[in-house]
N, C-alpha and C. Protein backbone atom coordinates (compact mmCIF):
# COMPACT_ATOMS: atom_id res chain seq x y z
N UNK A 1 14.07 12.99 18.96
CA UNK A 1 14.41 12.16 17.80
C UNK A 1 13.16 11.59 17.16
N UNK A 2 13.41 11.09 15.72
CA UNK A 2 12.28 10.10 14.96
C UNK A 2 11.87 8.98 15.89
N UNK A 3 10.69 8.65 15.83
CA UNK A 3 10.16 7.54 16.26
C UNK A 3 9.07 6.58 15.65
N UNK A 4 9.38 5.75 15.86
CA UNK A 4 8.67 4.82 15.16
C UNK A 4 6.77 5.06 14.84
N UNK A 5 6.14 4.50 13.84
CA UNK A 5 4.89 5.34 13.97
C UNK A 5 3.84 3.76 14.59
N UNK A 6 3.21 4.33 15.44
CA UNK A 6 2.25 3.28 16.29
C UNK A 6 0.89 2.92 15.59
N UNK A 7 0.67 1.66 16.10
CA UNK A 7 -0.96 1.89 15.76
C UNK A 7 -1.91 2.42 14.30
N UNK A 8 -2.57 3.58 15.31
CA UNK A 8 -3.22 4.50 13.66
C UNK A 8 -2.72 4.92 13.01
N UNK A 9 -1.40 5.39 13.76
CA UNK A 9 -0.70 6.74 12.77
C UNK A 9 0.04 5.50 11.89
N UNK A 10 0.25 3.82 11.93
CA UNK A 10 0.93 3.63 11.09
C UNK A 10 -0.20 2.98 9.85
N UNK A 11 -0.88 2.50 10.01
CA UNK A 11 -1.94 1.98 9.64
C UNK A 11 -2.67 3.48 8.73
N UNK A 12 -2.80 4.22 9.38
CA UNK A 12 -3.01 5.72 8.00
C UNK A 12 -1.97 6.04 7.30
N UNK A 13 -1.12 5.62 7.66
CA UNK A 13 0.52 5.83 6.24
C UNK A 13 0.23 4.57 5.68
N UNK A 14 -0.28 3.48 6.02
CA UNK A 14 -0.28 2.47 4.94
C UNK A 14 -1.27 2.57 4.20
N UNK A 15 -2.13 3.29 4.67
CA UNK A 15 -3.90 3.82 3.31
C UNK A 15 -3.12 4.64 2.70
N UNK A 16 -2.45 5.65 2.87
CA UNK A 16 -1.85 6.75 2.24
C UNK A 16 -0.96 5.94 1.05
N UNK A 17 -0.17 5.08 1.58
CA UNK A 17 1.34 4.39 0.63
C UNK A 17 0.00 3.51 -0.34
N UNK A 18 -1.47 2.91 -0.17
CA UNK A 18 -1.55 2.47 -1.19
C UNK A 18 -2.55 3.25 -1.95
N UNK A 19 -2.99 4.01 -1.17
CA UNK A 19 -3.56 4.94 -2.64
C UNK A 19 -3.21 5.63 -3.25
N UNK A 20 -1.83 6.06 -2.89
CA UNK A 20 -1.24 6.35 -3.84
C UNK A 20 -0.69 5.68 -5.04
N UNK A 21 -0.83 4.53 -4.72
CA UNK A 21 -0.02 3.66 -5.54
C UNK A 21 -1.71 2.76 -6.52
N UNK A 22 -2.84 4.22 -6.46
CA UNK A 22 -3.78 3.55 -6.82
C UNK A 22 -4.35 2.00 -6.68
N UNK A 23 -3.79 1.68 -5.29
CA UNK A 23 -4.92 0.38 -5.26
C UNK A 23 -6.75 0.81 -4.79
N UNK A 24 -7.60 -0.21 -5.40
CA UNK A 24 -8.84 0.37 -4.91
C UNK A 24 -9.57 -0.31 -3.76
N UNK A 25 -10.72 0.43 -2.91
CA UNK A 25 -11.72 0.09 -2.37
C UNK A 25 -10.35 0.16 -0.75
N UNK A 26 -9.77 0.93 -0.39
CA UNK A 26 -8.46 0.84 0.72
C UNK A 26 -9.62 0.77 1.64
N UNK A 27 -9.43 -0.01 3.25
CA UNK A 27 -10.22 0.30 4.52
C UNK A 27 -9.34 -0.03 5.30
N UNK A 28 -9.84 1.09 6.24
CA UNK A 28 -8.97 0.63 7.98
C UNK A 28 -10.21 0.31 8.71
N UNK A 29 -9.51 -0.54 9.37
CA UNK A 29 -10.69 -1.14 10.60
C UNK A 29 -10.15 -1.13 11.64
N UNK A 30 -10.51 -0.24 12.57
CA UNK A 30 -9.99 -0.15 14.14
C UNK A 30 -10.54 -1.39 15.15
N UNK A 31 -9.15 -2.49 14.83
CA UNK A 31 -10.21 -3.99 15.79
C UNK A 31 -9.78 -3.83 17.39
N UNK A 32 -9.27 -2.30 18.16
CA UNK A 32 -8.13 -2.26 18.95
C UNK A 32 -9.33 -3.15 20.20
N UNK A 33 -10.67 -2.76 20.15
CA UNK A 33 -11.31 -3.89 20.91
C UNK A 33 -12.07 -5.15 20.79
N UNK A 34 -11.56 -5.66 19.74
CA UNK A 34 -12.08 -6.73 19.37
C UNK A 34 -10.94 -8.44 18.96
N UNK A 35 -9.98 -7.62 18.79
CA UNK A 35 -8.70 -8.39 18.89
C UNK A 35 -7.64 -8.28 19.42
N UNK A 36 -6.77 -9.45 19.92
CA UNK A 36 -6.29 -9.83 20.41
C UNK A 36 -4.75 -9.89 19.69
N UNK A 37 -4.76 -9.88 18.05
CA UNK A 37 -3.58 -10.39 17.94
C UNK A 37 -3.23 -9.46 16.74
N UNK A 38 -3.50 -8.27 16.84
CA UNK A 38 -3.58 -7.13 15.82
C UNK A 38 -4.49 -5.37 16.18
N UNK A 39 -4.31 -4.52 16.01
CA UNK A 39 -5.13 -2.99 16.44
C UNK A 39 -5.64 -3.08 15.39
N UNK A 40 -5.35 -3.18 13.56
CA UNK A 40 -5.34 -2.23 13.08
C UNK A 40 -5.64 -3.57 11.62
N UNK A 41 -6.65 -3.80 10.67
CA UNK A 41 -6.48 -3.63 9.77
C UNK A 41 -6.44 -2.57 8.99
N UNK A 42 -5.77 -3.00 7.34
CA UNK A 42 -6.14 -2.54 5.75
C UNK A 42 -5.91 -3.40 5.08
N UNK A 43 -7.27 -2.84 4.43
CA UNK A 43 -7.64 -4.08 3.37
C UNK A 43 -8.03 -3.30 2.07
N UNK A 44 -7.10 -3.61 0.88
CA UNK A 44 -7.03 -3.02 -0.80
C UNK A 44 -7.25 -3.63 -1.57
N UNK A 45 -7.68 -3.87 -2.94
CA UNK A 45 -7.55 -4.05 -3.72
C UNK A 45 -6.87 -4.09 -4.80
N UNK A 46 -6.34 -4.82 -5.30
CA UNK A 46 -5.46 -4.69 -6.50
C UNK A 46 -5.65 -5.10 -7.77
N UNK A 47 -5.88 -4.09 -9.00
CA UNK A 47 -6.71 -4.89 -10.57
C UNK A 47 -6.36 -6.43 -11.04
N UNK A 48 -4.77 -6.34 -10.32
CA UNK A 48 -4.07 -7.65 -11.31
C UNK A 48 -2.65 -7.86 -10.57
N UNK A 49 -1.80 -9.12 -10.77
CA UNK A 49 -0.89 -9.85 -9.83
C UNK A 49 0.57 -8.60 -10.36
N UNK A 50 0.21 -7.92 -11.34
CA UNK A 50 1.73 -6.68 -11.43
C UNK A 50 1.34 -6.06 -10.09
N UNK A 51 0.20 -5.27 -10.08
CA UNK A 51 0.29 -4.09 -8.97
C UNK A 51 -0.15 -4.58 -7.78
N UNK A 52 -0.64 -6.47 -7.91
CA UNK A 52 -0.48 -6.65 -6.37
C UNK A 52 0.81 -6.31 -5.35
N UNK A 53 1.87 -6.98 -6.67
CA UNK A 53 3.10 -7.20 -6.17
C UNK A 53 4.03 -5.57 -6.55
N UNK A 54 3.62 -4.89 -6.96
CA UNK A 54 3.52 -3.34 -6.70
C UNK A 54 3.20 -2.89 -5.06
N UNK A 55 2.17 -2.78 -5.13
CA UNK A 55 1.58 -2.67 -3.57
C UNK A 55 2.29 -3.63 -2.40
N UNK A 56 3.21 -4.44 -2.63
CA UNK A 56 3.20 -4.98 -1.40
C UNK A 56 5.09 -4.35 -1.25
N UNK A 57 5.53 -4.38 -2.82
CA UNK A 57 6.61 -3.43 -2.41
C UNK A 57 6.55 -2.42 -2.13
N UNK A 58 5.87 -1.39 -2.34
CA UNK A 58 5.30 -0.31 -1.64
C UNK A 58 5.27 -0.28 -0.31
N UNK A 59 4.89 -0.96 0.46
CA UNK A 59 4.14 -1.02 1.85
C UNK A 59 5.91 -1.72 2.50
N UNK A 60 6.52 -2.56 1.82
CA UNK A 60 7.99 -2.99 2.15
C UNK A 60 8.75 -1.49 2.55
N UNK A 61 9.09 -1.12 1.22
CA UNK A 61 9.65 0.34 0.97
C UNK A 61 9.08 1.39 2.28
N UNK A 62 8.00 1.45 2.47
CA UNK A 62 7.59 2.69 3.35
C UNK A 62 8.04 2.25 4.52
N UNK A 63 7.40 0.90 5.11
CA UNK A 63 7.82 0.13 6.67
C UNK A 63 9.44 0.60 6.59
N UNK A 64 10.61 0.13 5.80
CA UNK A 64 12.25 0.14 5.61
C UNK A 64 12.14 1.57 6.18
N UNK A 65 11.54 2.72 5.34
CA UNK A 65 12.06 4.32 5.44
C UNK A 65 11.19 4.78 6.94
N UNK A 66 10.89 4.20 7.74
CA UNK A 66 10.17 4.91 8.86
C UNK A 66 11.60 4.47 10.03
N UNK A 67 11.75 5.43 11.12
CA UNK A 67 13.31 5.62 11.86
C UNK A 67 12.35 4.80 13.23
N UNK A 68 12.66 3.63 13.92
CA UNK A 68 13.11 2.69 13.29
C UNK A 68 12.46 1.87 12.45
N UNK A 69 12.53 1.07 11.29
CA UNK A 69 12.13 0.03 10.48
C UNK A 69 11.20 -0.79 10.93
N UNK A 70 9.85 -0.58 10.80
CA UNK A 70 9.15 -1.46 10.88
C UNK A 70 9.01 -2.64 10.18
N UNK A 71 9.36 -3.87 10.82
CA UNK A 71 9.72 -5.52 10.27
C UNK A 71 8.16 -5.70 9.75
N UNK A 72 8.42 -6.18 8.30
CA UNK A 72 7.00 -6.72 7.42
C UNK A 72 7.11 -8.44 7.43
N UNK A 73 6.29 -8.88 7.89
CA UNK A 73 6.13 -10.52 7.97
C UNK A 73 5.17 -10.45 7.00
N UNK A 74 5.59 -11.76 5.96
CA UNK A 74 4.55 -11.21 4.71
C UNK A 74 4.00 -12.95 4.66
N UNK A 75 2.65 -13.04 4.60
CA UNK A 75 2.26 -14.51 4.10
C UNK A 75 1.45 -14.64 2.76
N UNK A 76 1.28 -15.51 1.92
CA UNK A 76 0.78 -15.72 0.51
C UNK A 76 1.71 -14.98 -0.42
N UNK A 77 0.88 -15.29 -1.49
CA UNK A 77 1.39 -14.75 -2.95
C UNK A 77 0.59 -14.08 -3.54
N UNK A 78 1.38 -13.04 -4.43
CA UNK A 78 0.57 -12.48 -5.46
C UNK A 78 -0.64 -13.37 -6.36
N UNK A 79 0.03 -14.26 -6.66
CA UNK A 79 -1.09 -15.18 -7.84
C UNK A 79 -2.07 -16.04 -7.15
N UNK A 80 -1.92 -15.97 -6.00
CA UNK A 80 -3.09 -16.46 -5.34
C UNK A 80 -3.88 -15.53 -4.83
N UNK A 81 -3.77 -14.49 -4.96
CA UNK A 81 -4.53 -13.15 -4.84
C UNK A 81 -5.13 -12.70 -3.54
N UNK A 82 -4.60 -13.34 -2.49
CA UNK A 82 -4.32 -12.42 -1.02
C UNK A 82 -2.73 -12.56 -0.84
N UNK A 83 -2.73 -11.91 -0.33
CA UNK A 83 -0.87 -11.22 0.67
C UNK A 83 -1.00 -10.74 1.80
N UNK A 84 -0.81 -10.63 3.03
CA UNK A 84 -1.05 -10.76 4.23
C UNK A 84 0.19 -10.04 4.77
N UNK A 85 0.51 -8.61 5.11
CA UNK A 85 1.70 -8.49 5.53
C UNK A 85 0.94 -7.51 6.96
N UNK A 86 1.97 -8.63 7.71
CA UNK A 86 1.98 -8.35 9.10
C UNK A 86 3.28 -7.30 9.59
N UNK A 87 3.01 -6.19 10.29
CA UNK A 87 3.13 -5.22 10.39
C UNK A 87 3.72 -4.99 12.05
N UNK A 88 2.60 -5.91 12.75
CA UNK A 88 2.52 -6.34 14.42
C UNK A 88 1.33 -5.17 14.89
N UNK A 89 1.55 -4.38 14.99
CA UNK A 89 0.05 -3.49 15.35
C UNK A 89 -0.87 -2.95 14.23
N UNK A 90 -0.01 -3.47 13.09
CA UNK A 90 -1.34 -3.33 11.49
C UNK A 90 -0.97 -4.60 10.84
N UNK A 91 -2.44 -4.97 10.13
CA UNK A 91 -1.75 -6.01 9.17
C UNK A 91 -2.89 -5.76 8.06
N UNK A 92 -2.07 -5.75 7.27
CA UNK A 92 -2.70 -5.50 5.71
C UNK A 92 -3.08 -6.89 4.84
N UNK A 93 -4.28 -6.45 4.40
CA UNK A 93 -4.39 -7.72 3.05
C UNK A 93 -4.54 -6.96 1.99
N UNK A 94 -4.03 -7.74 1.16
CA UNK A 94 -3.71 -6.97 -0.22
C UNK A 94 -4.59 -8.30 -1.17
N UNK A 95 -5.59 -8.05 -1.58
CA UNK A 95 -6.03 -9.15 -2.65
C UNK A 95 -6.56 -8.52 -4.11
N UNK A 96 -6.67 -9.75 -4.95
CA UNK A 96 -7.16 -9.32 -6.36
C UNK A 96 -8.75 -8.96 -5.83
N UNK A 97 -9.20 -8.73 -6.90
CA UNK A 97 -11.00 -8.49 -6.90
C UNK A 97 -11.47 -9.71 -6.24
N UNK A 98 -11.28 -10.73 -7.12
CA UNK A 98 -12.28 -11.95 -6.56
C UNK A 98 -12.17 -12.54 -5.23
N UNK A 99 -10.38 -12.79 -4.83
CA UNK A 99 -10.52 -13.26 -3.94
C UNK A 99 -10.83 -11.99 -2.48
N UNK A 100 -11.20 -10.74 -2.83
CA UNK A 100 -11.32 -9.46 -1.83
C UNK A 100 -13.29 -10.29 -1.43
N UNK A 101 -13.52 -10.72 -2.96
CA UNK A 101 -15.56 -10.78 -2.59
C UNK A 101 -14.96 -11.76 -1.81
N UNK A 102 -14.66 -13.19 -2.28
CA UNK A 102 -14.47 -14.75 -1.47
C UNK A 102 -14.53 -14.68 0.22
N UNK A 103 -13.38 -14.03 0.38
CA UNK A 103 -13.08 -13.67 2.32
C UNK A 103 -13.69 -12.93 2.45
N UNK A 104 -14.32 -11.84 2.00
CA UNK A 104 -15.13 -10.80 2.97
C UNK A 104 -14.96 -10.61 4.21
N UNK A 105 -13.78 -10.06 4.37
CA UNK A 105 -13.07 -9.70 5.99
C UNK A 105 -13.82 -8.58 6.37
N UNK A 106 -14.08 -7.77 5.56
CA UNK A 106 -15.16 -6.90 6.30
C UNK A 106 -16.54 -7.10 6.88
N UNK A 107 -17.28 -8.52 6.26
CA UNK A 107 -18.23 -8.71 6.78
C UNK A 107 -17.70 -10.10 7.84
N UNK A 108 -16.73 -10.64 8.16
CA UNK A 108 -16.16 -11.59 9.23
C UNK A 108 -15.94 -10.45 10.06
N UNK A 109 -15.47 -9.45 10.31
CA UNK A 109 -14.85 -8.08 11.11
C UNK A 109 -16.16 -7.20 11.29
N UNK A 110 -17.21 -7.13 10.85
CA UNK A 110 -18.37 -6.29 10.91
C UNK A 110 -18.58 -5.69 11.91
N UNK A 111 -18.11 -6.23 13.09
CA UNK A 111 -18.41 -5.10 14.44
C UNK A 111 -16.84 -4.58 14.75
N UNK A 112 -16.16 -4.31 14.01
CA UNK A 112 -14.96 -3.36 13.75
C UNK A 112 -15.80 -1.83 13.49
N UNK A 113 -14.63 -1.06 13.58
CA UNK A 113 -15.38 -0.06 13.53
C UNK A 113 -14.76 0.81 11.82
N UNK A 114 -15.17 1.28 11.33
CA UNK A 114 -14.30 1.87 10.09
C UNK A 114 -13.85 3.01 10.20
N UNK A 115 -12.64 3.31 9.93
CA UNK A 115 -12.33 4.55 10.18
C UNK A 115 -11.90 5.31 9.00
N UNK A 116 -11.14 4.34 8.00
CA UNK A 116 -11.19 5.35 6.50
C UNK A 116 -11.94 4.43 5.64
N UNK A 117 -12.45 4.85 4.55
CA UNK A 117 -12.52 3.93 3.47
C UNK A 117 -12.22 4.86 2.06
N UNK A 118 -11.25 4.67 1.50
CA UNK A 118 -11.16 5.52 -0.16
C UNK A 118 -11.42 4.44 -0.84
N UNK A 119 -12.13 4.95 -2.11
CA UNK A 119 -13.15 3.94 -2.69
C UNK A 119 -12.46 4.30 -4.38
């Protein structure tokens, strides 16, 4: 039978669900030894608060259609320009431009390791 997708393999369907959905600068960061309370970021970009909130239904929609349903715990808002949806073994941030420079999770995460980046 279908099974649920783990880890990388779900965390590479969520780079996949947003570049398709053209968000920019997508990264996975494999934190599987560096944290404790997550394997797996991605972290996107989004031009503006339509296709933030594009992208985060997106990433809703894909989690719903995987056999079984992966539960999205979602924190922030679009107009504050991070979104935080927790995944449990991925968790995605979805921010505008500015607030992507502000946090610089990639340079707080720097000894992560990268495993995709579409630019």
């Amino acid at each position: 039978g279908r099974h649920s997708l783990h880890g990388s393999e779900l965390a590479h369907h969520i780079v996949d669900v947003l570049v398709d959905r053209q968000a920019a600068d997508v990264v996975m960061l494999d934190l599987t030894s560096l944290s404790a309370f997550t394997d797996y970021f991605v972290i996107a970009t989004a031009d503006n608060e339509r296709q933030l909130n594009a992208l985060i239904d997106a990433v809703d929609r894909a989690c719903n259609a995987i056999e079984p349903p992966v539960a999205v715990r979602r924190e922030g808002e679009a107009e504050g320009g991070w979104v935080l949806l927790d995944l449990g073994g991925v968790i995605a941030h979805l921010f505008s431009l500015e607030q992507r420079a502000r946090y610089n999770l990639e340079g707080l995460w720097a000894k992560a390791q990268e495993v995709v980046r579409v630019q």
